[in-house]
N, C-alpha and C. Protein backbone atom coordinates (compact mmCIF):
# COMPACT_ATOMS: atom_id res chain seq x y z
N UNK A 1 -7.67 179.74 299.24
CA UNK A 1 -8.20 180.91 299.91
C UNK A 1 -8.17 180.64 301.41
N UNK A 2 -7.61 181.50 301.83
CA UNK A 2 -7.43 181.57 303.71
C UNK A 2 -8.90 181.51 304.02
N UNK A 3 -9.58 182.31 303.86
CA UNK A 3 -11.19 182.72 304.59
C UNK A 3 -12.44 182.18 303.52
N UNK A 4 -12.39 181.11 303.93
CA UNK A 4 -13.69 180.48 303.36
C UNK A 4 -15.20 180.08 304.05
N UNK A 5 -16.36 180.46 303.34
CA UNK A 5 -17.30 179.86 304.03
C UNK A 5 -17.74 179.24 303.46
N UNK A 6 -17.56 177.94 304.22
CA UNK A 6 -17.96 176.75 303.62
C UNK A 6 -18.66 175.88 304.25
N UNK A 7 -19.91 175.44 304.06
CA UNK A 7 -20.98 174.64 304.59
C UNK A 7 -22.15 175.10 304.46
N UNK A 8 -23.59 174.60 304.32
CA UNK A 8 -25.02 175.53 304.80
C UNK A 8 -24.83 176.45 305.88
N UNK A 9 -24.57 175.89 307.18
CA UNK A 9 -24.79 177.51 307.87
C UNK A 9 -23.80 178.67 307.58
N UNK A 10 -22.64 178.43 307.65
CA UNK A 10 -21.83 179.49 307.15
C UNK A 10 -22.23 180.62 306.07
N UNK A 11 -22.50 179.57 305.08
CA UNK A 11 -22.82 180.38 303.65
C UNK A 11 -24.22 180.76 304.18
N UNK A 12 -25.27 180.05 304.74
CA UNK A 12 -25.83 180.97 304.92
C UNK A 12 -26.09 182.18 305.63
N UNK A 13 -25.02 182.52 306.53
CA UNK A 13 -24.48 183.56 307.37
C UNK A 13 -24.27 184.15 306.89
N UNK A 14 -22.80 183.88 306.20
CA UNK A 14 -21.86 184.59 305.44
C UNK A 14 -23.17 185.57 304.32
N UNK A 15 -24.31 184.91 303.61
CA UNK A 15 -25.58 185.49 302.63
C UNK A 15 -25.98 186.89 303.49
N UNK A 16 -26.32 186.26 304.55
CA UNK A 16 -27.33 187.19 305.77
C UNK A 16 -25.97 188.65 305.71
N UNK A 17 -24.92 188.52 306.35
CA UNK A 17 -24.58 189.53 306.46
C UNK A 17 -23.70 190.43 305.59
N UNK A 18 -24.03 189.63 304.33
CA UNK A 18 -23.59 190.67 302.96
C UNK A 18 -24.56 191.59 302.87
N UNK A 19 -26.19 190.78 302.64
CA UNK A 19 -27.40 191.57 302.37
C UNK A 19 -27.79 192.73 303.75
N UNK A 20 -26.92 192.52 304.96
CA UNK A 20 -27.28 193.32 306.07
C UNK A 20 -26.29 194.71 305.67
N UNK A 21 -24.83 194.47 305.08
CA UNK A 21 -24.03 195.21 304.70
C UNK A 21 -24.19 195.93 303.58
N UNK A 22 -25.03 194.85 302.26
CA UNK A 22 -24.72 196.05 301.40
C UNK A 22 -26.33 196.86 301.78
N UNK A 23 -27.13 196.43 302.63
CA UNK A 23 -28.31 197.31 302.36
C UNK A 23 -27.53 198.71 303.46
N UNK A 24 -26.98 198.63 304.57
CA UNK A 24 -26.49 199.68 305.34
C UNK A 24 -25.43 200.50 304.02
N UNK A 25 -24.75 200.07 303.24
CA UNK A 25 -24.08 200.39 302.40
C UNK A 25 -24.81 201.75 301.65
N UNK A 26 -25.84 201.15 301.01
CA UNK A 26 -27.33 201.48 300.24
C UNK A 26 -27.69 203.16 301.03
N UNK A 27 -28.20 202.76 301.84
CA UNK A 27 -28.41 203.29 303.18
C UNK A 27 -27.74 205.00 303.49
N UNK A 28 -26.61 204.61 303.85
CA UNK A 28 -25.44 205.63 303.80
C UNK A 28 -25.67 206.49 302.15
N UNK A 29 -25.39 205.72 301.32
CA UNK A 29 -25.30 206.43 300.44
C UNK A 29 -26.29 206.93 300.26
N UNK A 30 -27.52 206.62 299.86
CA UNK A 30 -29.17 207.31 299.46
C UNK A 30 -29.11 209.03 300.47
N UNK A 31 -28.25 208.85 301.54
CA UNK A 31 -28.50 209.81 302.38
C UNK A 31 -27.33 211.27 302.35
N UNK A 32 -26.74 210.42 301.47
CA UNK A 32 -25.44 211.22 301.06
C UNK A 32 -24.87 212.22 302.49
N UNK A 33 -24.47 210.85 303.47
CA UNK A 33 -24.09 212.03 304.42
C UNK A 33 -22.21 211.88 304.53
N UNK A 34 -21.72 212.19 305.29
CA UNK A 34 -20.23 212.33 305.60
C UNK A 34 -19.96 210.94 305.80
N UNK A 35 -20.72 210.03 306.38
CA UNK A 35 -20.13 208.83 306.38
C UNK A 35 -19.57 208.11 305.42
N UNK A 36 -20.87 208.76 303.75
CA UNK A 36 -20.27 207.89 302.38
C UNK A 36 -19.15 208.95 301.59
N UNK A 37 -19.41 209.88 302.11
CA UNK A 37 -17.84 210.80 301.72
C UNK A 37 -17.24 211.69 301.89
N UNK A 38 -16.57 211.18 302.80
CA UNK A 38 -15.88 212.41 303.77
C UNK A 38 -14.92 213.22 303.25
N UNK A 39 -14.33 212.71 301.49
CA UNK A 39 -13.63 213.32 301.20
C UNK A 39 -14.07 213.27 299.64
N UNK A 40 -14.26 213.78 298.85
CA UNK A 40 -14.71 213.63 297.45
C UNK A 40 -13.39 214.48 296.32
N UNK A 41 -13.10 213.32 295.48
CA UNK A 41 -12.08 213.46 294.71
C UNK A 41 -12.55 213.09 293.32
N UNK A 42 -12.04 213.82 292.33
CA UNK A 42 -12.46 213.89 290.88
C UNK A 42 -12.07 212.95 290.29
N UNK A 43 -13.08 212.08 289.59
CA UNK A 43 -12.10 211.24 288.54
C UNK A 43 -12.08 211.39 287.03
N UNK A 44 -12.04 212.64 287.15
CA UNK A 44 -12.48 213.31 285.65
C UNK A 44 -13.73 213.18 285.08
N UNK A 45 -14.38 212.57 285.64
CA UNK A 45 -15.96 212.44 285.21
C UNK A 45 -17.14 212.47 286.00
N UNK A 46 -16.15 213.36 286.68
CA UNK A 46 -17.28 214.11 288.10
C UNK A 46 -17.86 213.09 288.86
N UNK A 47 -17.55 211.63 288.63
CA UNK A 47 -17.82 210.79 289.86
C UNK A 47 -17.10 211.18 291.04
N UNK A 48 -17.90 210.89 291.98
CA UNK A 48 -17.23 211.18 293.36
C UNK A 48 -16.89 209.54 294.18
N UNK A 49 -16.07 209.30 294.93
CA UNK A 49 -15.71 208.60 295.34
C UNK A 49 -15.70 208.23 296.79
N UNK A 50 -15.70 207.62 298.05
CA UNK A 50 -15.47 207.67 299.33
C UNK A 50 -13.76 207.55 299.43
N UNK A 51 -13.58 208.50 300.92
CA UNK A 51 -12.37 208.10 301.45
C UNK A 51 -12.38 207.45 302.16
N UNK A 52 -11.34 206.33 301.73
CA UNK A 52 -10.91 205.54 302.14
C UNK A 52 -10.86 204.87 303.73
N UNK A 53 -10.89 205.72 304.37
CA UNK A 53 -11.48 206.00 305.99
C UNK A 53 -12.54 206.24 306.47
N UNK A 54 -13.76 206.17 305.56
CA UNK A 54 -15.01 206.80 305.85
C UNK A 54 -15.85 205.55 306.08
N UNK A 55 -17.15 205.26 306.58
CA UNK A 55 -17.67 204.49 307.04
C UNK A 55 -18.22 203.74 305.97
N UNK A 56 -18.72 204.14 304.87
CA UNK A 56 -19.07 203.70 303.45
C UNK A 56 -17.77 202.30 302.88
N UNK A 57 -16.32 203.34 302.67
CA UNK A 57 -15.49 202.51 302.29
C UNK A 57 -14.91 201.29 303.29
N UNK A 58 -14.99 201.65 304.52
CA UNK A 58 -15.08 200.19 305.35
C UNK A 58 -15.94 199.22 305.34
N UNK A 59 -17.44 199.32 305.28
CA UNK A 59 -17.97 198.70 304.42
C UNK A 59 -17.90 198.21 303.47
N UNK A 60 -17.80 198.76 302.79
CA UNK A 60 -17.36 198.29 301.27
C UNK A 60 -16.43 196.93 301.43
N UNK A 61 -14.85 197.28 302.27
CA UNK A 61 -14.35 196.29 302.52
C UNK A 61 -14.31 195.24 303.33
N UNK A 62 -15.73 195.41 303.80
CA UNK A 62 -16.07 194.12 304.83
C UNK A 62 -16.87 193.63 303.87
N UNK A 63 -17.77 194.06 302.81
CA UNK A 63 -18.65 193.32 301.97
C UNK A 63 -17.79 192.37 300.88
N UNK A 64 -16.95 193.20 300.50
CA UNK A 64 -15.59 191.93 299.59
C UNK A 64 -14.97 190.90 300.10
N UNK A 65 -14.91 190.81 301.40
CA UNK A 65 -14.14 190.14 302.38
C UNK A 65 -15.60 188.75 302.69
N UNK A 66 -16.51 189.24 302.86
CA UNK A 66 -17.55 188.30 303.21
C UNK A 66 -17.95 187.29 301.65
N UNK A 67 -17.64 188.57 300.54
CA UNK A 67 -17.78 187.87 298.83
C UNK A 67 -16.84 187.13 298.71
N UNK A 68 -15.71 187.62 299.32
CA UNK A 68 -14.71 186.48 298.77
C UNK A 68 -14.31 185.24 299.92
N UNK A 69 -15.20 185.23 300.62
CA UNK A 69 -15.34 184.32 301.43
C UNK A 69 -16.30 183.04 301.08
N UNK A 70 -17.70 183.63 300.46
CA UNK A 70 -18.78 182.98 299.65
C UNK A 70 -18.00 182.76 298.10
N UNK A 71 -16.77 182.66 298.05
CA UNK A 71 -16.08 182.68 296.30
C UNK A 71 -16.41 183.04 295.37
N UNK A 72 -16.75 184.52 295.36
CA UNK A 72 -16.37 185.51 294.33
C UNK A 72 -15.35 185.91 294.11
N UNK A 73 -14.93 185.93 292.78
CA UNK A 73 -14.05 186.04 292.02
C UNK A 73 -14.04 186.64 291.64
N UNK A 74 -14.38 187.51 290.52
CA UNK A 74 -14.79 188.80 289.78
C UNK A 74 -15.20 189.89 290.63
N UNK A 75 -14.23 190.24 291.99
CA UNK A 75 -15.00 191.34 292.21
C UNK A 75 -15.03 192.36 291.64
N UNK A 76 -15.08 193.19 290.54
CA UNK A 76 -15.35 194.59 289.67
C UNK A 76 -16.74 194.16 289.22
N UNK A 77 -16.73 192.68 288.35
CA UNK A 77 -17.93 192.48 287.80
C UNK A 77 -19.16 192.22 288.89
N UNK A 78 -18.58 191.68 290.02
CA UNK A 78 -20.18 191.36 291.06
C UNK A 78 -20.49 192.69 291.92
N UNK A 79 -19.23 193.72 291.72
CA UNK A 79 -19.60 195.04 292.62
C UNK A 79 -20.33 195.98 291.79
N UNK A 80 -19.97 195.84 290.01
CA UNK A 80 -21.08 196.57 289.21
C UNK A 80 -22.52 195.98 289.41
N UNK A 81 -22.57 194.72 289.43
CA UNK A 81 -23.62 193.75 289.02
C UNK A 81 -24.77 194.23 290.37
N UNK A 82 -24.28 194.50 291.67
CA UNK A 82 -25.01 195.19 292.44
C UNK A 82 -25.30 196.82 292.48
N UNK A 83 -24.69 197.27 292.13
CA UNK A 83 -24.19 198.59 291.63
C UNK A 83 -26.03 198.97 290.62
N UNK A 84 -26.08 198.05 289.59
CA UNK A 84 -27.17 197.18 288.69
C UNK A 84 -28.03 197.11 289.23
N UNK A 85 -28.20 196.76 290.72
CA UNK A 85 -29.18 196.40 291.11
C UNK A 85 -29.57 194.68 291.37
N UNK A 86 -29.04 194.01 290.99
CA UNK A 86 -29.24 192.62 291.20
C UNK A 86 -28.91 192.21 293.03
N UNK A 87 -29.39 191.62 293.45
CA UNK A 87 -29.42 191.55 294.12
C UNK A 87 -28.14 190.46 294.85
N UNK A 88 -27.48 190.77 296.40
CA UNK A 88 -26.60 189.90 296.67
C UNK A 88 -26.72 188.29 296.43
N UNK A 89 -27.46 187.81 296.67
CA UNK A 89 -27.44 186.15 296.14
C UNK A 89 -27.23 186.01 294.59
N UNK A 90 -27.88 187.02 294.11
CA UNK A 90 -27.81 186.73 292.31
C UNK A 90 -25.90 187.15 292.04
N UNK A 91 -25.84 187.88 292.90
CA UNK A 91 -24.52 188.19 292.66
C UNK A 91 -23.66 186.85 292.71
N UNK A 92 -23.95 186.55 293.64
CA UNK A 92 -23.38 185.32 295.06
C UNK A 92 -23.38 184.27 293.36
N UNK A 93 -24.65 183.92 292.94
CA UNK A 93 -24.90 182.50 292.31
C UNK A 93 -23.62 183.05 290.76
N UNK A 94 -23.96 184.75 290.34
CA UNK A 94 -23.43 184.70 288.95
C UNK A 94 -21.80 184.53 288.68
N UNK A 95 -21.41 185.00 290.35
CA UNK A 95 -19.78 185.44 289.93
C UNK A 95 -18.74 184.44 291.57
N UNK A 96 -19.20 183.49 291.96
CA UNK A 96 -19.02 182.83 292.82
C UNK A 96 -18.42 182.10 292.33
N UNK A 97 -17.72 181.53 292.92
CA UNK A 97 -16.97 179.94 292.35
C UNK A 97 -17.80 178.77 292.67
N UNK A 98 -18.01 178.07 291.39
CA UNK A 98 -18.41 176.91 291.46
C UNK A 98 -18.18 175.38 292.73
N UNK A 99 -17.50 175.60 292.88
CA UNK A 99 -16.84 174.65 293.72
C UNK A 99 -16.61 175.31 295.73
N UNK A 100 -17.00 176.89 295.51
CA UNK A 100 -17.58 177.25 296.69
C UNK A 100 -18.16 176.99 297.21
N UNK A 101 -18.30 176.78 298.66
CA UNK A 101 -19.17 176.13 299.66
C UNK A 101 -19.25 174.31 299.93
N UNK A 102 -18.31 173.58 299.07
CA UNK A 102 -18.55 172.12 298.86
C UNK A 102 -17.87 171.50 299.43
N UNK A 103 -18.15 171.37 301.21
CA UNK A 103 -17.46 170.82 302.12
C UNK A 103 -17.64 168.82 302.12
């Protein structure tokens, strides 16, 4: 992996500004404004989705980028698993790679 954080402070950075991201994430959405979907498209089951350009889905891809930095692997399963409600570290500990962070 190109982008790793690896060491105590890193990872614990890298912790800090997942939980700063997905709570702004949170945030946006609870408020359902244009930022989390500027464009809403059907997926046959009346979920709505963000476009891809909207402030929600950039997020989104700075929060995968910081997960797969802390070595998550499973991202579908650690993006439901918050989705769930568990919280980013539980995420971090369930779907992380073992051998992440072991400078």
């Amino acid at each position: 992996m190109k982008f790793a954080l690896e060491g105590p402070t890193a990872r614990g950075e890298g912790l800090d500004a997942a939980v700063d991201i997905w709570w702004l994430m949170e945030r946006i959405n609870r408020r359902d404004t244009r930022m989390a979907f500027e464009v809403t498209r059907d997926h046959g089951d009346g979920e709505r989705c963000a476009h891809p350009e909207s402030v929600y889905a950039n997020l989104g891809a700075a929060l995968r980028a910081v997960l797969t930095g802390l070595g998550v692997t499973d991202m579908d399963a650690a993006w439901q698993s918050l989705l769930d409600g568990n919280t980013v570290g539980d995420v971090i500990e369930m779907f992380g790679s073992k051998d992440a962070g072991r400078a």
